[in-house]
C-alpha atoms as a PDB file:
ATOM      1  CA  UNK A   1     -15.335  12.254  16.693  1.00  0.00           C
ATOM      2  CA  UNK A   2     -14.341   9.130  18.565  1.00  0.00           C
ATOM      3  CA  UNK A   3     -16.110   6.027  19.140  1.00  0.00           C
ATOM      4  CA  UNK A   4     -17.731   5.007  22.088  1.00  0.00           C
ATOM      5  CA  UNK A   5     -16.268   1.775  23.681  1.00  0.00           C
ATOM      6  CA  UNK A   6     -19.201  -0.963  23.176  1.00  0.00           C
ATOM      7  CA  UNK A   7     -18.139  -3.180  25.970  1.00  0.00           C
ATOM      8  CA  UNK A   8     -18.637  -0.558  29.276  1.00  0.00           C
ATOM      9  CA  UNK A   9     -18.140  -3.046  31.688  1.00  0.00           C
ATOM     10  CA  UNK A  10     -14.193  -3.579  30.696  1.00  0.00           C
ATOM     11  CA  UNK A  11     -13.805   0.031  30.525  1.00  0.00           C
ATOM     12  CA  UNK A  12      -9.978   0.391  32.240  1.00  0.00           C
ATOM     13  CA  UNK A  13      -9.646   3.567  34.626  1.00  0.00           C
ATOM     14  CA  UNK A  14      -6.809   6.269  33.591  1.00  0.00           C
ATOM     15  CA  UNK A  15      -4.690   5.390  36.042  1.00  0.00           C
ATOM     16  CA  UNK A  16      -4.708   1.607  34.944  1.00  0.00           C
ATOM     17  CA  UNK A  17      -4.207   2.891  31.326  1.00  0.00           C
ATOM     18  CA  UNK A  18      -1.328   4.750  32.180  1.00  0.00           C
ATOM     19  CA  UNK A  19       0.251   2.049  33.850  1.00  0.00           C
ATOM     20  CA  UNK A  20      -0.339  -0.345  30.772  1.00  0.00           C
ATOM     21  CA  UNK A  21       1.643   2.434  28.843  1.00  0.00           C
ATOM     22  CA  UNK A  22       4.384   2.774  31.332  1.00  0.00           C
ATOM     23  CA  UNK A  23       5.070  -0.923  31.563  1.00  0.00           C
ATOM     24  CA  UNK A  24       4.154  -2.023  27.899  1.00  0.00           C
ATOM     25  CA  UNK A  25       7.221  -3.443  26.349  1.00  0.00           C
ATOM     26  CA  UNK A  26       6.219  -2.618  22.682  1.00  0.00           C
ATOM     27  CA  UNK A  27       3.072  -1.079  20.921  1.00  0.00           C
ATOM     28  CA  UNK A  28       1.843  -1.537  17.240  1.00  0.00           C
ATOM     29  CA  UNK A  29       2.724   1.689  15.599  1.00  0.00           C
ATOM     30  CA  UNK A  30      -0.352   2.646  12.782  1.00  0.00           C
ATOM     31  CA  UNK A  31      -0.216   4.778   9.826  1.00  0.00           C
ATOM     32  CA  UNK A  32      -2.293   5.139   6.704  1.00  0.00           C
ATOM     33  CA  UNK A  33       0.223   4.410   3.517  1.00  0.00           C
ATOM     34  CA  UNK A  34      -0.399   6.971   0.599  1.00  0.00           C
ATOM     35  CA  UNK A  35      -2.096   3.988  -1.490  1.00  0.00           C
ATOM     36  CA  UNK A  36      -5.041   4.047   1.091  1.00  0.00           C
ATOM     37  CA  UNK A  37      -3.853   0.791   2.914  1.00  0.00           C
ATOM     38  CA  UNK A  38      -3.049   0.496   6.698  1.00  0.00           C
ATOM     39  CA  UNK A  39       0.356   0.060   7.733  1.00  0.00           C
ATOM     40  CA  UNK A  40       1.550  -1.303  11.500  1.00  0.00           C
ATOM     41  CA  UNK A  41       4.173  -2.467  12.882  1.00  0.00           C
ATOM     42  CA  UNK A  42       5.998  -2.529  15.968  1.00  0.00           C
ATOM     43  CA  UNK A  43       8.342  -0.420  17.916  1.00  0.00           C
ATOM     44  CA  UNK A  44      10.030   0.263  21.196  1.00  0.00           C
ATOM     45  CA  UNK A  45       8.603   3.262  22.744  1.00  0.00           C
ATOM     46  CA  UNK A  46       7.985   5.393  25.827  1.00  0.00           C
ATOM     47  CA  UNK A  47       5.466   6.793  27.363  1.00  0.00           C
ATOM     48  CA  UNK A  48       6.206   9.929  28.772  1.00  0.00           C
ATOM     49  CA  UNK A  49       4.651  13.715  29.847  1.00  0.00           C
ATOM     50  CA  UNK A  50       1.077  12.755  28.097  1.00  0.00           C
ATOM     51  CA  UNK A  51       2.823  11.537  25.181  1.00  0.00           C
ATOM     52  CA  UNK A  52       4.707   8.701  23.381  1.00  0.00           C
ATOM     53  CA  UNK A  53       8.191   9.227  21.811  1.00  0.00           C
ATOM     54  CA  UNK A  54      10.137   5.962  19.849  1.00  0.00           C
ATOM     55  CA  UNK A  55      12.607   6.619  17.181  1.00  0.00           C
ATOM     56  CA  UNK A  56      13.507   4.955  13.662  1.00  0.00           C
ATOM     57  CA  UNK A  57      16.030   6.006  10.544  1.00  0.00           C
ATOM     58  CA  UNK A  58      15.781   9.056   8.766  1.00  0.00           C
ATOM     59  CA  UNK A  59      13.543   8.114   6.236  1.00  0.00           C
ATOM     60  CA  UNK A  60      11.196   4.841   5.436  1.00  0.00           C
ATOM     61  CA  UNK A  61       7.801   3.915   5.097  1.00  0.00           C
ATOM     62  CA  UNK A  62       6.274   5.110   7.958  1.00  0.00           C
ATOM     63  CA  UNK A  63       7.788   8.884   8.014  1.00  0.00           C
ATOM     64  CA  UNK A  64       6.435   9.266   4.641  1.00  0.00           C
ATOM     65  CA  UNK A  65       3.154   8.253   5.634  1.00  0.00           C
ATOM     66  CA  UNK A  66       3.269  10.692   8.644  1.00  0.00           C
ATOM     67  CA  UNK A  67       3.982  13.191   5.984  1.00  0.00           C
ATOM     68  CA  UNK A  68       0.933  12.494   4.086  1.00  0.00           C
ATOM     69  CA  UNK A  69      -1.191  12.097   6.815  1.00  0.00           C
ATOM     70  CA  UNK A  70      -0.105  12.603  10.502  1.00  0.00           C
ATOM     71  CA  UNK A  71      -3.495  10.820  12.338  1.00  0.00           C
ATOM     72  CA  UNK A  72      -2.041   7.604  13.795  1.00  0.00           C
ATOM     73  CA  UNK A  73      -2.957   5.053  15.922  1.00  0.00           C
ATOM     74  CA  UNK A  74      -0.719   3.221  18.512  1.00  0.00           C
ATOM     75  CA  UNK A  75      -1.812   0.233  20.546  1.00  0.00           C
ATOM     76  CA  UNK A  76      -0.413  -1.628  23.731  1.00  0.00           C
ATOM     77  CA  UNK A  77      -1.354  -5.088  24.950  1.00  0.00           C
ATOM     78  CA  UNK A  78      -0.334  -6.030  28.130  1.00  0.00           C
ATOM     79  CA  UNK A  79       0.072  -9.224  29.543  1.00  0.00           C
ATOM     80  CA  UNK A  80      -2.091 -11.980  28.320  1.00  0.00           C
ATOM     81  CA  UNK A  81      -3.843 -15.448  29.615  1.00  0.00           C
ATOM     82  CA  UNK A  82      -5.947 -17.736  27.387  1.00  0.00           C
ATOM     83  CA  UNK A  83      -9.145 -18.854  29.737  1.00  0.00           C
ATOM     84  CA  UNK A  84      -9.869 -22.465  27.456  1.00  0.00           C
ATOM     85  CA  UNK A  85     -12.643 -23.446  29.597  1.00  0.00           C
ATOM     86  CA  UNK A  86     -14.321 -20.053  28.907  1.00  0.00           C
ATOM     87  CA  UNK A  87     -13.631 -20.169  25.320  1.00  0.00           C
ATOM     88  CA  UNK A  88     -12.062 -16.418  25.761  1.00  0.00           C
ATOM     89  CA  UNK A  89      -8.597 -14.669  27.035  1.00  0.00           C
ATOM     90  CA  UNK A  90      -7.433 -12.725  30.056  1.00  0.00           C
ATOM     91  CA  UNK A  91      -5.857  -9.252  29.000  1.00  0.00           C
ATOM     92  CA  UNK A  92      -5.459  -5.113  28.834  1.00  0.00           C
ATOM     93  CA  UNK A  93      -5.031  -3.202  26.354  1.00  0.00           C
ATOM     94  CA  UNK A  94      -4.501   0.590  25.265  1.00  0.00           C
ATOM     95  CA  UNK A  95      -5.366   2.241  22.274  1.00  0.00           C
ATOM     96  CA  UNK A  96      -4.223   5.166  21.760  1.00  0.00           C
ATOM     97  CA  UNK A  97      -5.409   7.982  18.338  1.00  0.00           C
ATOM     98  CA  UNK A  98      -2.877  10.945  18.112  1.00  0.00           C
ATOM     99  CA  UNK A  99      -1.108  13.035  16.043  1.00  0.00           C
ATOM    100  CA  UNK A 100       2.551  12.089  14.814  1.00  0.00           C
ATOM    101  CA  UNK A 101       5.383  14.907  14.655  1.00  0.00           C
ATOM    102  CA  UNK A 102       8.802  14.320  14.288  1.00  0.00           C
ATOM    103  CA  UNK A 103      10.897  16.457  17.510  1.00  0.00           C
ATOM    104  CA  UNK A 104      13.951  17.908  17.661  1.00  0.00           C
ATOM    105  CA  UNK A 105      16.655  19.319  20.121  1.00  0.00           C
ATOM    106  CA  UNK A 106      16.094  18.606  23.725  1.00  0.00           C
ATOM    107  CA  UNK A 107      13.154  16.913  23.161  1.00  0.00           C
ATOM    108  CA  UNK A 108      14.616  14.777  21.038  1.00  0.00           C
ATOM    109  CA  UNK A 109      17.401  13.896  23.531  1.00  0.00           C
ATOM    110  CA  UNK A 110      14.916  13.480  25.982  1.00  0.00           C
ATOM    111  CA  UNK A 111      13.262  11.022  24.551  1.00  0.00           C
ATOM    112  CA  UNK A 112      16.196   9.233  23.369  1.00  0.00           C
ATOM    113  CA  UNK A 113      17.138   9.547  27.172  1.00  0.00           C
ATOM    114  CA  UNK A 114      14.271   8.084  28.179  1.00  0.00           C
ATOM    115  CA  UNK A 115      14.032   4.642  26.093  1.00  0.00           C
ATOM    116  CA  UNK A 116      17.541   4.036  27.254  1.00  0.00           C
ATOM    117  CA  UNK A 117      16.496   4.621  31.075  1.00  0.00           C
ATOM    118  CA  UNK A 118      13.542   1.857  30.447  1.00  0.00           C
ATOM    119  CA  UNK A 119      15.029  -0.392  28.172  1.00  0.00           C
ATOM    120  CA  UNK A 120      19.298  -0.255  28.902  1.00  0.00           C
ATOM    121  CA  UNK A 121      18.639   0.990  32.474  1.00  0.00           C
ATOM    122  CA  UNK A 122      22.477  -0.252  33.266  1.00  0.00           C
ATOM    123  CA  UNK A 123      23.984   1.406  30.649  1.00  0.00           C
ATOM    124  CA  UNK A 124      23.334   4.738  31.129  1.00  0.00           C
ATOM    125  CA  UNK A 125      26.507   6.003  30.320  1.00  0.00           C
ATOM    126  CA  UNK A 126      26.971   4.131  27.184  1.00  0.00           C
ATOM    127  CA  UNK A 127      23.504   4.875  26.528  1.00  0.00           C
ATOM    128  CA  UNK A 128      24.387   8.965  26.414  1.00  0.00           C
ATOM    129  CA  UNK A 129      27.701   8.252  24.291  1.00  0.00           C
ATOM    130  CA  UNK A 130      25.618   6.078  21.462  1.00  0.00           C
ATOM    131  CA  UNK A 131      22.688   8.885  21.786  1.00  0.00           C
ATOM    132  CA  UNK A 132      25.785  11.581  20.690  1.00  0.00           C
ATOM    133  CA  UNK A 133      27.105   9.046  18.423  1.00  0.00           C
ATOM    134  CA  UNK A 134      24.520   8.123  16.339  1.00  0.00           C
ATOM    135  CA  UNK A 135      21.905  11.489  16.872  1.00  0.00           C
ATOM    136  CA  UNK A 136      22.039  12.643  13.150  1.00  0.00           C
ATOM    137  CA  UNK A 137      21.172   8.830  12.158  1.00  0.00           C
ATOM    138  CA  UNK A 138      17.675   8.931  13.788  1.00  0.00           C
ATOM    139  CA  UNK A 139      14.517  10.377  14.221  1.00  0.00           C
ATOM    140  CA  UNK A 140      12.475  11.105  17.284  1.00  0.00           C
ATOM    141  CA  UNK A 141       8.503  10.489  16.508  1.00  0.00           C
ATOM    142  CA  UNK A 142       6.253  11.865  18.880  1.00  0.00           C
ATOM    143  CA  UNK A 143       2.495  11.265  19.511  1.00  0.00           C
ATOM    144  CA  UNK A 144       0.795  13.755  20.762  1.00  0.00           C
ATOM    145  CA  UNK A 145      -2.491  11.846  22.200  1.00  0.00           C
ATOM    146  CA  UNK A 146      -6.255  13.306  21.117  1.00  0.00           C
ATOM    147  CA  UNK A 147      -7.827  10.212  22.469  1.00  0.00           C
ATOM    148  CA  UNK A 148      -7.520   7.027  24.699  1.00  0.00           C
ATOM    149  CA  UNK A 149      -9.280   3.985  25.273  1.00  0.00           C
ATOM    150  CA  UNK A 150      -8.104   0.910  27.698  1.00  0.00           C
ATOM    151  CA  UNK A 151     -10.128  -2.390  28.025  1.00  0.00           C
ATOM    152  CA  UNK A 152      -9.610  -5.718  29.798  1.00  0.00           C
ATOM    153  CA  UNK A 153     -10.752  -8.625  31.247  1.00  0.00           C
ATOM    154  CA  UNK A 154      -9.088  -9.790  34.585  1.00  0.00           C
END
């Protein structure tokens, strides 16, 4: 179903692709828009139990095109050197092909829980009061991963 990496020899192990994920400061969200065209963008995220979780407002672009068609694709790169003399860059990346729900409940406050621990880590407390505060104004997107790929060149 998936395609086989071409370039073997930059093949990153799963532990090394899990740390990308861990560390990985934002990752290029992917849908397919109802028109047929791609649509990415950005977004804060965690990486968390096997999956990723980030959240957004209660309706736009992207949640309708999770509606139509929940296959996604998120992708990671982590950090990066340009090599000039070798005409070619340092760098890892993570792809990752998934299926996008929308969670609810604890999860949901998990998650929410979570991107304040790894982005707001000292404001924890304010973190839970804005999580109460603002819950019904947000969504909680989960990808639940069928496949992952991680390549670099150190």
């Amino acid at each position: 179903m998936f395609r086989e990496m071409r370039r073997k020899d930059r093949k990153l192990g799963k532990e090394e692709i899990f740390e990308i994920l861990k560390k990985g400061e934002y990752g290029i969200f992917s849908t397919i828009s109802q028109n047929g065209y791609p649509y990415g963008l950005p977004v804060n995220y965690v990486y968390t139990n096997g999956s990723i979780y980030f959240h957004c407002a209660v309706e736009g672009h992207k949640l309708d095109n999770i509606k139509n068609n929940d296959k996604v694709s998120f992708c990671v790169v982590g950090p990066t050197q340009i090599l000039p003399d070798k005409f070619s860059t340092k760098y890892e990346s993570v792809i990752v092909f998934g299926r996008a729900i929308e969670v609810s409940g604890d999860e949901k406050n998990r998650a929410l829980l979570e991107l304040i621990n790894k982005y707001s880590p000292d404001y924890i407390e304010q973190g839970k009061e804005y999580i109460q505060k603002k819950n019904k104004d947000s969504k909680v997107i989960k990808i639940k991963t069928e496949h992952i790929t991680g390549k670099g060149r150190r």
